[in-house]
C-alpha atoms as a PDB file:
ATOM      1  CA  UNK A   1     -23.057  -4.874 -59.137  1.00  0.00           C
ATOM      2  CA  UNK A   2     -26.740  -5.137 -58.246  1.00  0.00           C
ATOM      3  CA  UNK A   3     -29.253  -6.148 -60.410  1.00  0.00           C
ATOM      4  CA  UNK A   4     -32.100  -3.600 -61.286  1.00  0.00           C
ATOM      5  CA  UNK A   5     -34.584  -6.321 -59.972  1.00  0.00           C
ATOM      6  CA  UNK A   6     -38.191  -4.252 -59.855  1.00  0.00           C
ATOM      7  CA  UNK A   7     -39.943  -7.387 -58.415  1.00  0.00           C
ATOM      8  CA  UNK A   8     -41.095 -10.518 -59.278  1.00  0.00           C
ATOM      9  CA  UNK A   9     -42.815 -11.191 -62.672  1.00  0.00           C
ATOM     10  CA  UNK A  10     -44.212 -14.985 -62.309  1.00  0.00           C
ATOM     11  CA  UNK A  11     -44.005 -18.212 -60.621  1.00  0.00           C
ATOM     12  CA  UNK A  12     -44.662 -21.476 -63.034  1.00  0.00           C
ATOM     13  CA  UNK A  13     -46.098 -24.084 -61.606  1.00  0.00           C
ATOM     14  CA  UNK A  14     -46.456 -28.191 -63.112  1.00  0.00           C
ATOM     15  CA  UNK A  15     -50.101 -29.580 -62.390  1.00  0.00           C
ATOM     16  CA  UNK A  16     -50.935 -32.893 -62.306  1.00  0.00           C
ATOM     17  CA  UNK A  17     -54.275 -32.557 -63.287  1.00  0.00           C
ATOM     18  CA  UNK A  18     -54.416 -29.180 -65.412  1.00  0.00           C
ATOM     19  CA  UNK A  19     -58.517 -29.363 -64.405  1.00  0.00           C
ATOM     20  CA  UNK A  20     -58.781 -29.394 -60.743  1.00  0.00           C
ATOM     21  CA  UNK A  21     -55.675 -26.908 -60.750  1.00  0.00           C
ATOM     22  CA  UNK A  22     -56.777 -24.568 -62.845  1.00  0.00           C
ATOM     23  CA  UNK A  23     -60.637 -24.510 -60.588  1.00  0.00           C
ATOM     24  CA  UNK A  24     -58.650 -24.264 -57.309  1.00  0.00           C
ATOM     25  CA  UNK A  25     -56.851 -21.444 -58.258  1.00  0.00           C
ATOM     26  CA  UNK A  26     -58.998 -19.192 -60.577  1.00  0.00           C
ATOM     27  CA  UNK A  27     -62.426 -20.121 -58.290  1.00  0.00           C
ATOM     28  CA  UNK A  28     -61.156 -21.130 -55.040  1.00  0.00           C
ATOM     29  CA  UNK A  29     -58.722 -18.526 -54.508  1.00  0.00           C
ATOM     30  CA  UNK A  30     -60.616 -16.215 -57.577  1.00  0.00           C
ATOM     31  CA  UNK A  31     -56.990 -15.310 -59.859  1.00  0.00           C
ATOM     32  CA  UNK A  32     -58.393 -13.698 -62.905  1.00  0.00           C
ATOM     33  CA  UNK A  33     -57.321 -15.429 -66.022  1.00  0.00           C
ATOM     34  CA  UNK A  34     -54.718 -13.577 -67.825  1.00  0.00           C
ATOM     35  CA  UNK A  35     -54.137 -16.043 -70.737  1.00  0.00           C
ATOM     36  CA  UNK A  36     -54.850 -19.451 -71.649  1.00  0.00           C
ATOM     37  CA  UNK A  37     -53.882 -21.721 -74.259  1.00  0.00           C
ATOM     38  CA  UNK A  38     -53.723 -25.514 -75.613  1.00  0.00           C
ATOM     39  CA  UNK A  39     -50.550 -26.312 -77.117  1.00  0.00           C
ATOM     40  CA  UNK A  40     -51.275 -29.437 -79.393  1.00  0.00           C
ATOM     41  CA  UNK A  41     -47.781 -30.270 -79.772  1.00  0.00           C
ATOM     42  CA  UNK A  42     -46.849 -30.829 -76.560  1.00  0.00           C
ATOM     43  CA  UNK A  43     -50.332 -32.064 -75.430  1.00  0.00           C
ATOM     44  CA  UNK A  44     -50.127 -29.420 -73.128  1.00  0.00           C
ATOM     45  CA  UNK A  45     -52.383 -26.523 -71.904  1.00  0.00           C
ATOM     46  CA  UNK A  46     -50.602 -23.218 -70.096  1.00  0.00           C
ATOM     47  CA  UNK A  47     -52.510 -20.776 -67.995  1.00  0.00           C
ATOM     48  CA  UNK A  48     -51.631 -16.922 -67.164  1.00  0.00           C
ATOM     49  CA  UNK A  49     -53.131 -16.148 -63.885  1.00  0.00           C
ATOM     50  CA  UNK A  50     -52.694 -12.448 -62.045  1.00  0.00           C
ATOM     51  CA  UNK A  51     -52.117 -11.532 -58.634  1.00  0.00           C
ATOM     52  CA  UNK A  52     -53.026  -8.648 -57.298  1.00  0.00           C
ATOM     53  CA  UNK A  53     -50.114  -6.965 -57.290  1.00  0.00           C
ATOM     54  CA  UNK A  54     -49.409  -7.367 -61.678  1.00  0.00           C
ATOM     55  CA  UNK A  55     -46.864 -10.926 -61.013  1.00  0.00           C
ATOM     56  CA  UNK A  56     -48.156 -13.805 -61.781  1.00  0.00           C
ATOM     57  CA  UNK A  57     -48.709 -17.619 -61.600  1.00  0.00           C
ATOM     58  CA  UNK A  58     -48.183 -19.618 -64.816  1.00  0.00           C
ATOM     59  CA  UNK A  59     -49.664 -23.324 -64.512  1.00  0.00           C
ATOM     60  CA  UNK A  60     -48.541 -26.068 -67.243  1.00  0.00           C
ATOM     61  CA  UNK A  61     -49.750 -29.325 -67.806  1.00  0.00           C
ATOM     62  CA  UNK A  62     -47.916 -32.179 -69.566  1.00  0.00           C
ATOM     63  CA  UNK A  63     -48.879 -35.478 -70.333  1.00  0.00           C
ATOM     64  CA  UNK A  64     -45.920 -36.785 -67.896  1.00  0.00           C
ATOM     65  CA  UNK A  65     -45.642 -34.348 -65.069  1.00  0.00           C
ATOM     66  CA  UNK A  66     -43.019 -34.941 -62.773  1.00  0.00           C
ATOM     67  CA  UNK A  67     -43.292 -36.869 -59.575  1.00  0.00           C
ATOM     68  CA  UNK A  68     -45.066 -35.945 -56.375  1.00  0.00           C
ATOM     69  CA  UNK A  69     -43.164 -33.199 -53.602  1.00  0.00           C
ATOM     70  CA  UNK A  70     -41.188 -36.082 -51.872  1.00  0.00           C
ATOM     71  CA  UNK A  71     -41.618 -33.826 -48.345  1.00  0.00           C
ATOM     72  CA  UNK A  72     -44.157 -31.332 -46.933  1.00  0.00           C
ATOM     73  CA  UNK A  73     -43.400 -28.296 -46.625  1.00  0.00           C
ATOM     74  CA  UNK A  74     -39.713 -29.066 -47.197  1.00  0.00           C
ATOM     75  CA  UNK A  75     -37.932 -29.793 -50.262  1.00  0.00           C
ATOM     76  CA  UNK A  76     -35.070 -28.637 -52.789  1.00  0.00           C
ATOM     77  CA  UNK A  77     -36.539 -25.840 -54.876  1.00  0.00           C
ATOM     78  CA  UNK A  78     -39.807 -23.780 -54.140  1.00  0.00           C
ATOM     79  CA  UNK A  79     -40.513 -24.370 -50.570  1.00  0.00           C
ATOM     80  CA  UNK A  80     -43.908 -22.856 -50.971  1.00  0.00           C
ATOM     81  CA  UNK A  81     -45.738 -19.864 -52.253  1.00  0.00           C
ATOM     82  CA  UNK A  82     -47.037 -16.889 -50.027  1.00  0.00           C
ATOM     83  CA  UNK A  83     -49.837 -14.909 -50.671  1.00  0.00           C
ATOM     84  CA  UNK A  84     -50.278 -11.598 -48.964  1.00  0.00           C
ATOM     85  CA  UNK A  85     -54.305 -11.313 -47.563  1.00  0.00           C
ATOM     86  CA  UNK A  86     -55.598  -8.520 -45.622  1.00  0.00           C
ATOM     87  CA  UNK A  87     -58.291 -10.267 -43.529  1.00  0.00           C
ATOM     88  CA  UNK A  88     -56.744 -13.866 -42.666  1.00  0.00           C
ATOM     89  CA  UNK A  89     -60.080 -14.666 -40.818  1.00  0.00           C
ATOM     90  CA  UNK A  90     -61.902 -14.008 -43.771  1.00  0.00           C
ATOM     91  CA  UNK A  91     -59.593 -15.547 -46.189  1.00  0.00           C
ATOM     92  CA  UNK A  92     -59.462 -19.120 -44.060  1.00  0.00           C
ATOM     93  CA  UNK A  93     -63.492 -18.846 -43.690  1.00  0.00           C
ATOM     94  CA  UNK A  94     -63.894 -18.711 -47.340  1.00  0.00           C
ATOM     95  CA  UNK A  95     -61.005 -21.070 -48.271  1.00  0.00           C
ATOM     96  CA  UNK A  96     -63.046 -23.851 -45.337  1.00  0.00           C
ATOM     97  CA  UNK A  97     -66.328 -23.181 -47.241  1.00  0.00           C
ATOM     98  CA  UNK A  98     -64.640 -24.783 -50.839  1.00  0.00           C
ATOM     99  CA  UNK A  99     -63.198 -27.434 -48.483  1.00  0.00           C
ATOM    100  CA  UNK A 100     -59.413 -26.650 -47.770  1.00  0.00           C
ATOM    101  CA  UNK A 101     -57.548 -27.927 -45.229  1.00  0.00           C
ATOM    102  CA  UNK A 102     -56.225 -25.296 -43.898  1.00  0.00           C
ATOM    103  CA  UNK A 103     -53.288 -25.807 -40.959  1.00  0.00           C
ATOM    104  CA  UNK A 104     -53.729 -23.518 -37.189  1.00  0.00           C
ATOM    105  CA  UNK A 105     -53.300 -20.391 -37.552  1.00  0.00           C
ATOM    106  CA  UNK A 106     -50.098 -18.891 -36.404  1.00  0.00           C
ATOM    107  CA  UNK A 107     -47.953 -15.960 -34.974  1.00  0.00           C
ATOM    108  CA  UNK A 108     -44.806 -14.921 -36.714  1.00  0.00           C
ATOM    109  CA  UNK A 109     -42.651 -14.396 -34.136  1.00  0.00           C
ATOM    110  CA  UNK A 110     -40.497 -12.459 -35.788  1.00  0.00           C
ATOM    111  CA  UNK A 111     -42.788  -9.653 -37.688  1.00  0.00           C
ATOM    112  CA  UNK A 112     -45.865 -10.560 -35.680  1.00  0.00           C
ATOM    113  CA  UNK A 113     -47.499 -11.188 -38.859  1.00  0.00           C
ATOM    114  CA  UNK A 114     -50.561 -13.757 -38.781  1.00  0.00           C
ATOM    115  CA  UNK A 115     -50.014 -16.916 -41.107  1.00  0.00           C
ATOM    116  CA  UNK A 116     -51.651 -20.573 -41.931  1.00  0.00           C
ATOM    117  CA  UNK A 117     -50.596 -23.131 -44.582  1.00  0.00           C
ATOM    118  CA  UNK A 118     -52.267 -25.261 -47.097  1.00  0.00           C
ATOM    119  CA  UNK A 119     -52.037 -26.815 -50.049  1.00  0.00           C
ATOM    120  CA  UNK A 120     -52.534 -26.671 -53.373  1.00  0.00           C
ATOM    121  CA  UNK A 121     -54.390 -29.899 -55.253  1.00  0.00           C
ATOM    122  CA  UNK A 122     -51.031 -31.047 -56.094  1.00  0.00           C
ATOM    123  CA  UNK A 123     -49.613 -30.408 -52.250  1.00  0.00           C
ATOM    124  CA  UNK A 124     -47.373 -27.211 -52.521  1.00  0.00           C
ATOM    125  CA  UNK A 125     -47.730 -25.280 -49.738  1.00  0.00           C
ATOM    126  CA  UNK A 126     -49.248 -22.606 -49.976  1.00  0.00           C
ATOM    127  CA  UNK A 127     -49.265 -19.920 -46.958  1.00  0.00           C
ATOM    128  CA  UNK A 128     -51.635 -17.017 -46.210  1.00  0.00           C
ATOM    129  CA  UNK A 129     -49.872 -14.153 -44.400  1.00  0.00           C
ATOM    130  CA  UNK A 130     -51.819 -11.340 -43.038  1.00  0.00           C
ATOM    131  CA  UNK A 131     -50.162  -8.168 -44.373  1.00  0.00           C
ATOM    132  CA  UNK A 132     -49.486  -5.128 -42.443  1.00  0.00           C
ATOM    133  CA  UNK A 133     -48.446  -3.311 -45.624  1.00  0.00           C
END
């Protein structure tokens, strides 16, 4: 039996530092804040960004995060996260103006679909892919 998946709700992500993650991703890549909050008993803060589609990225911080992505882009778990742009030149122009390093730009050769990597300030890739949706 099939599940009745309707999509995907959110992604959680562990920051190292809950500061610079939380100003790459709501004003370098501009996710409105859904929800924020400090939770004193963990010593840790958790942040509700949206996407544009209604999913969205939760980011945590604790006081221990876990160790460092051991590989780049591979490793056991999320490989990376893709985000669906409409104008990759304009979307790599503006990411190059905060400072990103962005990687060449690339031809899917598959769907023919545009697409670049880089990383977030903790190093999960992340990749743009031009939609034709």
């Amino acid at each position: 039996m099939a599940l009745p998946l309707l999509g995907l709700h959110h992604v959680a992500l562990i920051c190292s530092d809950y500061g610079r993650s939380r100003d790459f991703y709501t004003r370098v890549l501009g996710l409105p804040v859904v929800h924020e909050l400090y939770r004193a008993e963990r010593q840790s803060h958790k942040l509700d960004l949206l996407l544009p589609d209604g999913s969205q990225l939760e980011l945590f911080s604790f006081p221990g995060p876990p160790p460092a992505r051991r590989s780049y882009p591979e490793a056991c778990g999320l490989r990376h996260l893709a985000l669906r742009v409409s104008d990759i030149e304009a979307s790599r122009a503006a990411l190059q103006a905060e400072g990103v390093v962005l990687e060449p730009l690339r031809d899917d050769p598959v769907t023919g679909e545009r697409f670049c990597f880089f990383a977030d300030p903790d190093g999960l890739p992340i990749e743009l892919v031009e939609s034709r949706r």
